[in-house]
N, C-alpha and C. Protein backbone atom coordinates (compact mmCIF):
# COMPACT_ATOMS: atom_id res chain seq x y z
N UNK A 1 68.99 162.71 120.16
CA UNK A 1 70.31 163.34 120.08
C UNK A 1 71.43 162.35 120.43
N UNK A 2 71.26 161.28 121.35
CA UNK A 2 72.01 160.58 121.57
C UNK A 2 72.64 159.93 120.87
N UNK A 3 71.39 159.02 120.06
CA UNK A 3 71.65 158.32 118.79
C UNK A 3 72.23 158.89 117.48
N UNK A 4 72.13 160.19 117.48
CA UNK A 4 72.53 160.81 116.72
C UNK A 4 74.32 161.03 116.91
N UNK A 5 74.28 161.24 118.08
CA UNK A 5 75.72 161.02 118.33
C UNK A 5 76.74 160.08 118.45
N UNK A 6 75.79 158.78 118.33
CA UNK A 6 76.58 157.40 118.38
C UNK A 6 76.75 157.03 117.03
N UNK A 7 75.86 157.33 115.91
CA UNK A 7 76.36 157.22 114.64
C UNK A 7 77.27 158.34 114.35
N UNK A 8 77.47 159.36 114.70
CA UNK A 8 78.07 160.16 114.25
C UNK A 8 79.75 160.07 114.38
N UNK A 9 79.75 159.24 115.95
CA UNK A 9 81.34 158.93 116.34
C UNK A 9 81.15 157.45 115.49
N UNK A 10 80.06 157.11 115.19
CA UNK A 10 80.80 155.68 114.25
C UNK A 10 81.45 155.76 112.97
N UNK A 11 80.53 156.75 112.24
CA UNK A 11 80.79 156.86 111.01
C UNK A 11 82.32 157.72 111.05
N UNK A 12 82.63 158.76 112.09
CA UNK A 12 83.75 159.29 111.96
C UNK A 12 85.18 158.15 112.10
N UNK A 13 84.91 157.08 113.48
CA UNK A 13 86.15 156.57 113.45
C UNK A 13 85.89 155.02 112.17
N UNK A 14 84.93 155.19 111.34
CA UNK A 14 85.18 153.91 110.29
C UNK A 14 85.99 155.08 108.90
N UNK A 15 85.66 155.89 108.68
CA UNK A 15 86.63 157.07 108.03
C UNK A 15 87.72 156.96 108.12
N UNK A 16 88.10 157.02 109.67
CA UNK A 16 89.56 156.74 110.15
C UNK A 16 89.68 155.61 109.83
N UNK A 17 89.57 154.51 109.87
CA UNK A 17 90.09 153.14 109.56
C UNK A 17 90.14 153.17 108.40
N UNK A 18 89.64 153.55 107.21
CA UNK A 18 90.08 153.43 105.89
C UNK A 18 90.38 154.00 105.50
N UNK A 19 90.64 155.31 106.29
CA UNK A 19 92.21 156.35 105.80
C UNK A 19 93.59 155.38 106.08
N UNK A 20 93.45 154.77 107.44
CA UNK A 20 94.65 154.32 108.10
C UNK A 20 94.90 153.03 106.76
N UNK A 21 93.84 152.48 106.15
CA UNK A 21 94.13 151.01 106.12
C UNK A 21 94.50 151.20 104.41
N UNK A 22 93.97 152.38 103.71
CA UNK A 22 94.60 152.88 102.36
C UNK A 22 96.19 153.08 102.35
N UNK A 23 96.29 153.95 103.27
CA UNK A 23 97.54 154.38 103.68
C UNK A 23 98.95 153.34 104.37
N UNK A 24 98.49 151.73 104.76
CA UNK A 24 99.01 150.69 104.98
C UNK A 24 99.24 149.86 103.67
N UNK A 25 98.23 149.90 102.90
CA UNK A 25 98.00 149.36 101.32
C UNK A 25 99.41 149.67 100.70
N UNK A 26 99.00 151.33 100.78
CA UNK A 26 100.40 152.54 99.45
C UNK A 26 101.47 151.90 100.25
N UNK A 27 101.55 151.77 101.97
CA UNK A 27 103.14 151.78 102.27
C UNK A 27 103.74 150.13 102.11
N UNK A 28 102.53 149.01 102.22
CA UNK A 28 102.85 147.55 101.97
C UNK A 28 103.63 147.69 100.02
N UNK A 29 102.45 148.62 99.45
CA UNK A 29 103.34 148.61 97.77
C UNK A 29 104.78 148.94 97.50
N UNK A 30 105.14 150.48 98.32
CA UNK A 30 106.01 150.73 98.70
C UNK A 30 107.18 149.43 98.85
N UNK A 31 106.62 148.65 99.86
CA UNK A 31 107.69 147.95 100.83
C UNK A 31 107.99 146.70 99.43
N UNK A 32 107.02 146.59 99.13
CA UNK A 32 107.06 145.38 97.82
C UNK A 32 107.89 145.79 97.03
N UNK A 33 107.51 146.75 96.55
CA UNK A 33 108.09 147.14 95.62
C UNK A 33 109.76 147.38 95.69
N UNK A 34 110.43 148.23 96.72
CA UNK A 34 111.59 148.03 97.34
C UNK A 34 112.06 146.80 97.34
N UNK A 35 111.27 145.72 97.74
CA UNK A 35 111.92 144.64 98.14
C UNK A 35 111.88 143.93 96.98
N UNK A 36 111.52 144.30 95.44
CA UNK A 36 111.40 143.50 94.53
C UNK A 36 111.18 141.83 94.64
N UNK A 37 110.00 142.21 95.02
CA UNK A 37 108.96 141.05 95.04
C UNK A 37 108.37 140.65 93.73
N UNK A 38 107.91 138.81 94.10
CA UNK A 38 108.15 138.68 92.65
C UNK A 38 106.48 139.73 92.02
N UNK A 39 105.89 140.47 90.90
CA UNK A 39 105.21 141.20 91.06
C UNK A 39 103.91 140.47 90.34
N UNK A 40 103.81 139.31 89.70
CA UNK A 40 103.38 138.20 89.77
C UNK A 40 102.22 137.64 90.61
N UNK A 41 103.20 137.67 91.82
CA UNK A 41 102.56 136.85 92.73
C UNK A 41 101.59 137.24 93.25
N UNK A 42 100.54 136.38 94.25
CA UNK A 42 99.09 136.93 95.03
C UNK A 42 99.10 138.07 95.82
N UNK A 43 100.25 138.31 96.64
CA UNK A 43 100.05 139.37 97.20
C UNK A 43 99.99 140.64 96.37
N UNK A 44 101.53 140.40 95.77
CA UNK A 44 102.06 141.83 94.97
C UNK A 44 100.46 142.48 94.21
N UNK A 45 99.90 141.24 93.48
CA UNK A 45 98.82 141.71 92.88
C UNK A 45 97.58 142.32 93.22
N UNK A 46 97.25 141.76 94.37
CA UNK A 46 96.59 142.31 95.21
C UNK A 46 96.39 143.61 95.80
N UNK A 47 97.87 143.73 96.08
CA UNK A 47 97.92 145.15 96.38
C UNK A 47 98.15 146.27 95.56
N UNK A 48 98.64 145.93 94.65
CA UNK A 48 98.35 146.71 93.18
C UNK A 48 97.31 146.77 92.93
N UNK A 49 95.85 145.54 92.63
CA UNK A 49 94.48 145.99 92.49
C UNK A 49 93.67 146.51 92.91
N UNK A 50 94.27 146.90 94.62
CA UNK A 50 93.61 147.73 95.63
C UNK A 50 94.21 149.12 95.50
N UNK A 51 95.18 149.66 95.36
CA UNK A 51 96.09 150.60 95.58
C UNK A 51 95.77 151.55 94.05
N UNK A 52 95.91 150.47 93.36
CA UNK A 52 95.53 151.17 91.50
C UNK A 52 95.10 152.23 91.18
N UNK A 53 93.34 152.08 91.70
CA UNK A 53 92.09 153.35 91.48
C UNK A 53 93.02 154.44 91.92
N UNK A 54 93.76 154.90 93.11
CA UNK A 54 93.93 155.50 93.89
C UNK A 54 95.43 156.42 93.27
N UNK A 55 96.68 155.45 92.83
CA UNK A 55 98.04 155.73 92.87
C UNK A 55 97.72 156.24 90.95
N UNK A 56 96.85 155.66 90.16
CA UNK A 56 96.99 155.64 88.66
C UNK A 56 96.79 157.31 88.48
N UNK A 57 95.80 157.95 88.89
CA UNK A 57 95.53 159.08 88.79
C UNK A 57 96.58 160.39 89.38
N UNK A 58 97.02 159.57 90.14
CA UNK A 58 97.92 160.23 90.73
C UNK A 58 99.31 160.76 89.86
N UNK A 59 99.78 159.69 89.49
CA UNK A 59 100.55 158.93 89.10
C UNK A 59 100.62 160.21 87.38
N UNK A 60 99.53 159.80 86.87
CA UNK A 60 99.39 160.47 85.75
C UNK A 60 99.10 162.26 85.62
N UNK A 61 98.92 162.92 86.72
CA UNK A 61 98.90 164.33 87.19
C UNK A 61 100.09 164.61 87.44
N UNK A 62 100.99 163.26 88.31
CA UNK A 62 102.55 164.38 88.40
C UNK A 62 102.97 164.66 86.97
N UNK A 63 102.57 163.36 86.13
CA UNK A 63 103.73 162.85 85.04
C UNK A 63 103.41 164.17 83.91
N UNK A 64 101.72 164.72 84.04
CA UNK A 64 101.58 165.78 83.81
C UNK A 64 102.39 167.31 83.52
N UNK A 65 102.21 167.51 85.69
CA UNK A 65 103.20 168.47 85.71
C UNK A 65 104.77 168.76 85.43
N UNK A 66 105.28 167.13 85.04
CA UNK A 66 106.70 167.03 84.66
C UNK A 66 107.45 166.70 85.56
N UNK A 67 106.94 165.78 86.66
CA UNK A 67 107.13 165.48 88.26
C UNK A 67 107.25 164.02 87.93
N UNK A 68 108.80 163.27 88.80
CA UNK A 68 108.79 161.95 88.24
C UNK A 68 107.33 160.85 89.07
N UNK A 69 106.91 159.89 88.42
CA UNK A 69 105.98 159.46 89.11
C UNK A 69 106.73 158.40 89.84
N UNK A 70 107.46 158.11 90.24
CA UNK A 70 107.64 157.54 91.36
C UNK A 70 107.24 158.05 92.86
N UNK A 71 107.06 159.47 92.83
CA UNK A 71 106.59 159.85 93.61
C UNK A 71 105.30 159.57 94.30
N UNK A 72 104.31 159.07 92.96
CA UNK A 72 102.95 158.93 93.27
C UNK A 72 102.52 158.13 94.42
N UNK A 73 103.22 157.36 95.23
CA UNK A 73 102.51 156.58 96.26
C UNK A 73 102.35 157.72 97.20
N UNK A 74 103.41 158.50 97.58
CA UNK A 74 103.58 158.72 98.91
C UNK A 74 102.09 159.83 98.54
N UNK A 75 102.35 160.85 97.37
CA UNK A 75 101.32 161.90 96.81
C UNK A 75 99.92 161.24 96.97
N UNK A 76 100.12 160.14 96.84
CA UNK A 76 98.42 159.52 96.89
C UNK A 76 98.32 159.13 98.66
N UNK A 77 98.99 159.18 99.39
CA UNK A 77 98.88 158.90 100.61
C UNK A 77 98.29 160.77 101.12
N UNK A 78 98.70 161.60 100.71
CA UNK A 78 98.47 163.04 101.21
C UNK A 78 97.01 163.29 100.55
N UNK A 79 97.02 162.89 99.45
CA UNK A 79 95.72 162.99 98.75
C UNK A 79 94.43 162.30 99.91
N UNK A 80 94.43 160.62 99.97
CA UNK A 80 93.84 160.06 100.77
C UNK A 80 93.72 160.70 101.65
N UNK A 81 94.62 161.29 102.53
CA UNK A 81 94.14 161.91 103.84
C UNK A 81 93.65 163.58 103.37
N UNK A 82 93.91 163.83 102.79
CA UNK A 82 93.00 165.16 102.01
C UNK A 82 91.42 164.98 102.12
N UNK A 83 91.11 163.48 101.30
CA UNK A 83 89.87 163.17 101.19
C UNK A 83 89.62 162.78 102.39
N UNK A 84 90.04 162.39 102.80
CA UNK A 84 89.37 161.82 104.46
C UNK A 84 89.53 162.72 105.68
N UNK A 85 90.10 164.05 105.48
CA UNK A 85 89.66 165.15 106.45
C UNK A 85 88.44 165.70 105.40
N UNK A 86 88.01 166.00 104.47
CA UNK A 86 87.00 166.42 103.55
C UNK A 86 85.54 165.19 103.85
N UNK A 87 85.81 164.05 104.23
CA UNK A 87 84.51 162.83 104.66
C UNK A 87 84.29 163.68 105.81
N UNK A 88 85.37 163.75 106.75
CA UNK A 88 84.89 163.88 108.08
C UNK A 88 84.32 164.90 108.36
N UNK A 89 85.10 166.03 108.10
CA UNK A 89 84.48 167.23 107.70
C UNK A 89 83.13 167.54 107.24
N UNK A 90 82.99 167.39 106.21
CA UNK A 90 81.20 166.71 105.47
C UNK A 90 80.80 165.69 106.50
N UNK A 91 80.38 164.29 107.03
CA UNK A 91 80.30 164.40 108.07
C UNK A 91 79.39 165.27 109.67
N UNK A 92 80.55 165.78 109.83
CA UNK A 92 80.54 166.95 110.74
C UNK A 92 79.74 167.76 110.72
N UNK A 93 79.40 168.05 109.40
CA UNK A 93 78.32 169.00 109.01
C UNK A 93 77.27 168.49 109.13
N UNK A 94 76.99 167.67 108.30
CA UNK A 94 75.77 166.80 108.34
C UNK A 94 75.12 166.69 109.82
N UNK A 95 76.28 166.23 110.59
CA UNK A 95 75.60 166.41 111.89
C UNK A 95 75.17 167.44 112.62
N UNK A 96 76.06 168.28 112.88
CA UNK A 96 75.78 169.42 113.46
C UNK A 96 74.51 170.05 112.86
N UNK A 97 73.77 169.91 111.81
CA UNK A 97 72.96 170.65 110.83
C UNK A 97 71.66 170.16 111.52
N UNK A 98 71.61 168.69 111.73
CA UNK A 98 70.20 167.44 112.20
C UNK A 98 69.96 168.09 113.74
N UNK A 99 71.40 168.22 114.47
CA UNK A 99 71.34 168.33 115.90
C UNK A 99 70.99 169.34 116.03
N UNK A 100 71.33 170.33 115.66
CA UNK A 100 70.89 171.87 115.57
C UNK A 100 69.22 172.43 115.38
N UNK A 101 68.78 171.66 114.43
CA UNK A 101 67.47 171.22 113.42
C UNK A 101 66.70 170.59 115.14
N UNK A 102 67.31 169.38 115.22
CA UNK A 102 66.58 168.79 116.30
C UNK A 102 67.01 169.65 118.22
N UNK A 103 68.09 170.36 118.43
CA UNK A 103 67.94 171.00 119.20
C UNK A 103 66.23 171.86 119.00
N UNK A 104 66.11 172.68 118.13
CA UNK A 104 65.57 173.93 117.72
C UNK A 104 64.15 173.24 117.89
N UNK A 105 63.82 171.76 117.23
CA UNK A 105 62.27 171.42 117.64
C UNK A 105 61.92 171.05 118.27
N UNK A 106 62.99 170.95 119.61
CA UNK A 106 62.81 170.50 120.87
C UNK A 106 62.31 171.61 122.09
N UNK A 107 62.90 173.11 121.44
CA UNK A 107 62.38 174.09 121.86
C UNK A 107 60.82 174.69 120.95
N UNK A 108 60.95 174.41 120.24
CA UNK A 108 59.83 174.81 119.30
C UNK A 108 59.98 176.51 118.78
N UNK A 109 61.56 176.06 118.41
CA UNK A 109 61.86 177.23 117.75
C UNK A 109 62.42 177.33 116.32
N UNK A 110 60.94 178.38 115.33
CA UNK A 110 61.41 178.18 114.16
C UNK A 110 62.72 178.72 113.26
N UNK A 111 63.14 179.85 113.97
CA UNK A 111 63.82 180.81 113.16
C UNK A 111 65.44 179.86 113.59
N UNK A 112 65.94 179.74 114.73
CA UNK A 112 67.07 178.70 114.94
C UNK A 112 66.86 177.34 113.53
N UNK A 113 66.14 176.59 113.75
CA UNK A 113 66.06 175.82 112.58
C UNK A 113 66.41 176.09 111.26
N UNK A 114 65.66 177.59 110.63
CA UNK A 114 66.45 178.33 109.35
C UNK A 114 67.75 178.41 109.31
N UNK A 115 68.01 179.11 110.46
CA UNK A 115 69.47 179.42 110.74
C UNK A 115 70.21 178.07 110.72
N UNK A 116 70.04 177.28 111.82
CA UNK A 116 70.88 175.61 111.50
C UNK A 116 71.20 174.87 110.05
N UNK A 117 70.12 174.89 109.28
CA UNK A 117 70.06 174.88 107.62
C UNK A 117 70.90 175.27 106.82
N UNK A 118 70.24 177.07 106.81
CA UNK A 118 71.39 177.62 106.32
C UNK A 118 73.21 177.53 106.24
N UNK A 119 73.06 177.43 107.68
CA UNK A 119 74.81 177.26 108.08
C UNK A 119 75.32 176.20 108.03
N UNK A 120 74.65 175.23 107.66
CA UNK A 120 75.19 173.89 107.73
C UNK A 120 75.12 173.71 106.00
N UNK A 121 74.48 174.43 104.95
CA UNK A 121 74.65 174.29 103.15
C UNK A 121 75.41 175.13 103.83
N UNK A 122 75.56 175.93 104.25
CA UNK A 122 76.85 177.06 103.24
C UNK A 122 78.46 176.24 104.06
N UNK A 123 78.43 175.66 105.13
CA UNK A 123 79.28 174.57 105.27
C UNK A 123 79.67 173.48 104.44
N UNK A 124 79.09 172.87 103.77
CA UNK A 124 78.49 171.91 102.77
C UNK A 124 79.36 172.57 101.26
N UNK A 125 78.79 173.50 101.10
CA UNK A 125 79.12 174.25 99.79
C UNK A 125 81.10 174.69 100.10
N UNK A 126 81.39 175.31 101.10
CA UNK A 126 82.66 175.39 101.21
C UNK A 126 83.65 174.31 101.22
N UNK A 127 82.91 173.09 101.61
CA UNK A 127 83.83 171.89 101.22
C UNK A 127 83.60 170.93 100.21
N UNK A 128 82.98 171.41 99.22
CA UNK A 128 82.43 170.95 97.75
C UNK A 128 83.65 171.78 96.71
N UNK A 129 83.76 173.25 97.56
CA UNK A 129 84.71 174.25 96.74
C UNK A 129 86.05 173.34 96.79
N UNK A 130 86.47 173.03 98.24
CA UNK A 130 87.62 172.36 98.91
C UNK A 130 87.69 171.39 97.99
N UNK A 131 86.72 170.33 97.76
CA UNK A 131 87.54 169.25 96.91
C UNK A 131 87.82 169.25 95.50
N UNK A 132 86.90 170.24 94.99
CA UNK A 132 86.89 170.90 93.29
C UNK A 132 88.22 170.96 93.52
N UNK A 133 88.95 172.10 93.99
CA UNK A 133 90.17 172.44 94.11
C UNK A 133 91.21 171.12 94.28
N UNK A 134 91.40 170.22 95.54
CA UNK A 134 92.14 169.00 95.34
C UNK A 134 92.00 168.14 94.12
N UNK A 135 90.52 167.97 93.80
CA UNK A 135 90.51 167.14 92.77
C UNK A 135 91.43 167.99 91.23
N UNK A 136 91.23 168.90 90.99
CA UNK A 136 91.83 169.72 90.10
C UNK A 136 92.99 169.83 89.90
N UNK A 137 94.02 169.56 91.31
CA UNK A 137 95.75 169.58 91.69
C UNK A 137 95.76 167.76 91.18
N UNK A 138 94.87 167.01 91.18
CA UNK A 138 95.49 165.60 90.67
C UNK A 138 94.45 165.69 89.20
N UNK A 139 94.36 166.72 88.38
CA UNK A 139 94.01 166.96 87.12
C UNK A 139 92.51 165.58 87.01
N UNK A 140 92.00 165.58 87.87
CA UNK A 140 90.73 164.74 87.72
C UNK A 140 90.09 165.33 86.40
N UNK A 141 89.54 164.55 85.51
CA UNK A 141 89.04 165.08 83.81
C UNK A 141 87.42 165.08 84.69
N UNK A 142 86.89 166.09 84.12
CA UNK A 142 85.53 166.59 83.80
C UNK A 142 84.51 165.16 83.57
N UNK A 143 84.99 164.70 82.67
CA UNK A 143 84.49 162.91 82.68
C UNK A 143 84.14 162.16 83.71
N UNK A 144 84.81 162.68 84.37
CA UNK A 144 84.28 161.74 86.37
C UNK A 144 83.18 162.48 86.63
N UNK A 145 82.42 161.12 87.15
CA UNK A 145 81.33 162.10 87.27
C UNK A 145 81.09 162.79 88.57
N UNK A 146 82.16 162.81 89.72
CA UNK A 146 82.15 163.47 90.92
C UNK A 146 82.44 164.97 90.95
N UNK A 147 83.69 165.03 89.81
CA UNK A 147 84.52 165.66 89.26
C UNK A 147 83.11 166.95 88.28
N UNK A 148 82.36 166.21 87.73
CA UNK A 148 81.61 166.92 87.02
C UNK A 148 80.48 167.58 87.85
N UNK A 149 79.84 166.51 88.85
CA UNK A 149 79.42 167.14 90.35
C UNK A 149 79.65 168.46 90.72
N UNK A 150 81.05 168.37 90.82
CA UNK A 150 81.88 169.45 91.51
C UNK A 150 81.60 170.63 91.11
N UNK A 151 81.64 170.21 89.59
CA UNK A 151 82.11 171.90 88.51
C UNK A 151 80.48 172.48 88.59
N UNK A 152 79.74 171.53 88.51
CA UNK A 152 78.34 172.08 88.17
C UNK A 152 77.62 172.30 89.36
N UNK A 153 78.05 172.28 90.30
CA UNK A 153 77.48 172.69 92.15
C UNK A 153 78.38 174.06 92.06
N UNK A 154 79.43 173.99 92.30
CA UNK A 154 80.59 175.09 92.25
C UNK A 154 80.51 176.44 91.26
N UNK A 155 80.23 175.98 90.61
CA UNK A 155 80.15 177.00 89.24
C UNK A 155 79.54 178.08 89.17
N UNK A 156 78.78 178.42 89.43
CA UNK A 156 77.80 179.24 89.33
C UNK A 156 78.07 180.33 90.54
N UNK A 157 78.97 179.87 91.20
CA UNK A 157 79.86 180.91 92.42
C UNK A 157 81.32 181.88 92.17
N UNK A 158 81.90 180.31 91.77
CA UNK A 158 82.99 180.20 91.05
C UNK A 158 83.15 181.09 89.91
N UNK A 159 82.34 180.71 88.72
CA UNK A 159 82.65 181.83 87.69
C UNK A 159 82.13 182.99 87.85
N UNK A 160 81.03 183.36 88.32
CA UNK A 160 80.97 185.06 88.42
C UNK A 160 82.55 185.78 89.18
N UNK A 161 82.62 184.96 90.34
CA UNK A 161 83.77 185.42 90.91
C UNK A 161 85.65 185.56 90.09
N UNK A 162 85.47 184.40 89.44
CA UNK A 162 86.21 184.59 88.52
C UNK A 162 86.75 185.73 87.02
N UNK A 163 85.27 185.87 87.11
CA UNK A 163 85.14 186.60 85.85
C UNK A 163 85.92 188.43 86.88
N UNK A 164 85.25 188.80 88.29
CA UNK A 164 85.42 189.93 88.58
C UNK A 164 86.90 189.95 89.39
N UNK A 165 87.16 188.82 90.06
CA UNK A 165 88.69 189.01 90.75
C UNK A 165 90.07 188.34 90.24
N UNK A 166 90.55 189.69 89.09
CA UNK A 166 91.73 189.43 88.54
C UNK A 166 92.84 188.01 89.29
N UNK A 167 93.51 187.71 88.10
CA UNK A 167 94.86 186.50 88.42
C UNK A 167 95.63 186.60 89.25
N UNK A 168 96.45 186.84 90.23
CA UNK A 168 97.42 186.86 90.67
C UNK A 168 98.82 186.11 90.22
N UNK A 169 99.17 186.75 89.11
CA UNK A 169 100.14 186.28 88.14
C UNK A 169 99.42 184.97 88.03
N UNK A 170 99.83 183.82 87.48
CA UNK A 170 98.67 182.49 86.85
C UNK A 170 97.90 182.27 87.93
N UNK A 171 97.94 182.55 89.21
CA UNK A 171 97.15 181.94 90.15
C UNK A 171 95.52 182.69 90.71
N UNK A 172 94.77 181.60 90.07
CA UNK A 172 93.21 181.68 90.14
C UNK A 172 92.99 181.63 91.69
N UNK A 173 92.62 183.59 92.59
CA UNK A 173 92.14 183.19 93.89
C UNK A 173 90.75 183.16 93.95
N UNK A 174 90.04 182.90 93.00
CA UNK A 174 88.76 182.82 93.11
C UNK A 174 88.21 182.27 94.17
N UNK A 175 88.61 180.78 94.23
CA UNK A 175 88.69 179.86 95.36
C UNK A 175 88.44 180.60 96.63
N UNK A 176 89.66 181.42 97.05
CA UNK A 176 90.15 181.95 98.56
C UNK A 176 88.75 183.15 98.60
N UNK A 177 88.67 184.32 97.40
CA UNK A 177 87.78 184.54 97.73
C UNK A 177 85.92 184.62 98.34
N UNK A 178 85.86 182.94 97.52
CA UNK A 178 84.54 182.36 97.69
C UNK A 178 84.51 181.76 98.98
N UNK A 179 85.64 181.26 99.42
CA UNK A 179 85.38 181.05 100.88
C UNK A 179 85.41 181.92 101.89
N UNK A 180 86.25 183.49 101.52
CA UNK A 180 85.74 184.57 102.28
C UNK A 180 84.14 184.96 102.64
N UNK A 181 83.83 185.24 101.49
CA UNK A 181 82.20 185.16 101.22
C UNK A 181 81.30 184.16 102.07
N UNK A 182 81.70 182.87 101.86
CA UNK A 182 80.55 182.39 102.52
C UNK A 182 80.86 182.49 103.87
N UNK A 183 82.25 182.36 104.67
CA UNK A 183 82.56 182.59 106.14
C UNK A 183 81.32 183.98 106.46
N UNK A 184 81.43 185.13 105.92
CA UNK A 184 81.04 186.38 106.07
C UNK A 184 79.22 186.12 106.10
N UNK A 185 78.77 185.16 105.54
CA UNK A 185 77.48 184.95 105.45
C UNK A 185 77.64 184.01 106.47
N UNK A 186 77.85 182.87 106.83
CA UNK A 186 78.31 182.12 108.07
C UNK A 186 77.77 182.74 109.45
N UNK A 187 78.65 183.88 109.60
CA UNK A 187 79.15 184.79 110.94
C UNK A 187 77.65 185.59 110.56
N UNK A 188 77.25 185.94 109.37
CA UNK A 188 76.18 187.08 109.50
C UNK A 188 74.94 186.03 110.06
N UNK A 189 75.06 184.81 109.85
CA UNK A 189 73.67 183.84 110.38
C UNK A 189 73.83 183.38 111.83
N UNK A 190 75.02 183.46 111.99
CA UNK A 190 75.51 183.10 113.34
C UNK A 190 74.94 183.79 114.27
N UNK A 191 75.29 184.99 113.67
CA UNK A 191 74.79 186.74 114.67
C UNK A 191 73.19 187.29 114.71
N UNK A 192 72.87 186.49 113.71
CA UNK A 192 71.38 186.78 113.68
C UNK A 192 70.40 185.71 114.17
N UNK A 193 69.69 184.97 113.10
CA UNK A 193 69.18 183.55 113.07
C UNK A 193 69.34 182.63 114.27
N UNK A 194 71.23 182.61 114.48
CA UNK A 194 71.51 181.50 115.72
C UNK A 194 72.23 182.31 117.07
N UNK A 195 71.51 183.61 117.09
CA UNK A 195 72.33 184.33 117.82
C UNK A 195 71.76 183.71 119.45
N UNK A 196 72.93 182.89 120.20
CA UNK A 196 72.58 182.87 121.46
C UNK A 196 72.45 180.98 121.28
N UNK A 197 72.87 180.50 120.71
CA UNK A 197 72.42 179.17 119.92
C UNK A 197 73.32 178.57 119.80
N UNK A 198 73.80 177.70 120.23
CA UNK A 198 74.79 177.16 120.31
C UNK A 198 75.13 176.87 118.57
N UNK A 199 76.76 176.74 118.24
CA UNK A 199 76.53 176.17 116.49
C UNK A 199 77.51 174.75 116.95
N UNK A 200 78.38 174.38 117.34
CA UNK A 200 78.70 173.10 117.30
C UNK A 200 78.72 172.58 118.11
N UNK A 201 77.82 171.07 117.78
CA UNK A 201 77.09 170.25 118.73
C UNK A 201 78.38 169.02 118.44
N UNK A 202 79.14 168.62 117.71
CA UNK A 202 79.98 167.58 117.02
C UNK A 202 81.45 168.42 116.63
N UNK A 203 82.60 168.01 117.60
CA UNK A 203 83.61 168.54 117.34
C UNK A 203 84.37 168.19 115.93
């Protein structure tokens, strides 16, 4: 368990460092860019070839919605940290799921173990929904294959639910309702399976 917890704070604060150090990238482009630098040069380029993957997509979803893209750095800075509460998060799970797993065979108890499992996919699955949805607000194409990940893990939740809980004028709550659902299965494993059981071992 220990060890389990020393990777767990590693992998969380190296997350943080390349949220922080993306987010230094967009604001160095920013600053370049302001300062009309020559765009040429080693740095400028540099940070354009790092920043690119990240600001292009972006960039091309506002220009989409009819949103000027100049905006796109700062939008890809909210995005980045979108994805990097969604790592940590996932993450989080992952752990809590092993520790839980390994609490439970330390007692030599099977039904806690089910329960740890369980609650840790249907954790898993609610932040698979979470990024379908972000990825979808920066119009990610079906063609990615994370993107295609998404639809084909998601889906099969997603569209039944879709098909039965009307629009709210254009707005699809399918989403809001699928994460009702699994919270409600969550709390029902909580109360049963892990009743008396501790559930988070990893804040």
């Amino acid at each position: 368990m220990i060890i389990l917890g020393r990777i767990y704070w590693f992998i969380d604060w190296a997350i943080i460092a390349v949220i922080v150090a993306v987010i230094v990238l967009v604001v160095l482009r920013l600053i370049a860019n302001k300062a009309d630098l020559n765009p040429f040069g080693r740095s400028s380029l540099t940070i354009r070839h790092l920043t690119d993957p990240l600001i292009g997509p972006v960039r091309g979803a506002l220009m989409g919605f009819g949103v000027d893209p100049k905006y796109a750095p700062l939008v890809a800075i909210l995005v980045i940290i979108l994805l990097g509460w969604f790592s940590l998060q996932l993450v989080s799970s992952i752990a809590n799921t092993l520790a839980g797993v390994l609490f439970s065979l330390g007692r030599h108890a099977l039904v806690p173990i089910i329960g740890y499992v369980l609650y840790g996919l249907l954790t898993l699955y609610s932040l698979l929904i979470f990024i379908r949805i972000v990825f979808s607000w920066v119009t990610v194409s079906y063609s990615n294959r994370v993107m295609r990940f998404l639809v084909n893990t998601t889906e099969p939740m997603l569209g039944p639910l879709r098909r039965i809980v009307p629009l709210v004028g254009t707005f699809d709550i399918s989403p809001i309702v699928a994460f009702v659902v699994l919270w409600l299965f969550q709390s029902a494993i909580a109360g049963t399976l892990l009743h008396g059981w501790p559930i988070g071992f990893f804040a």
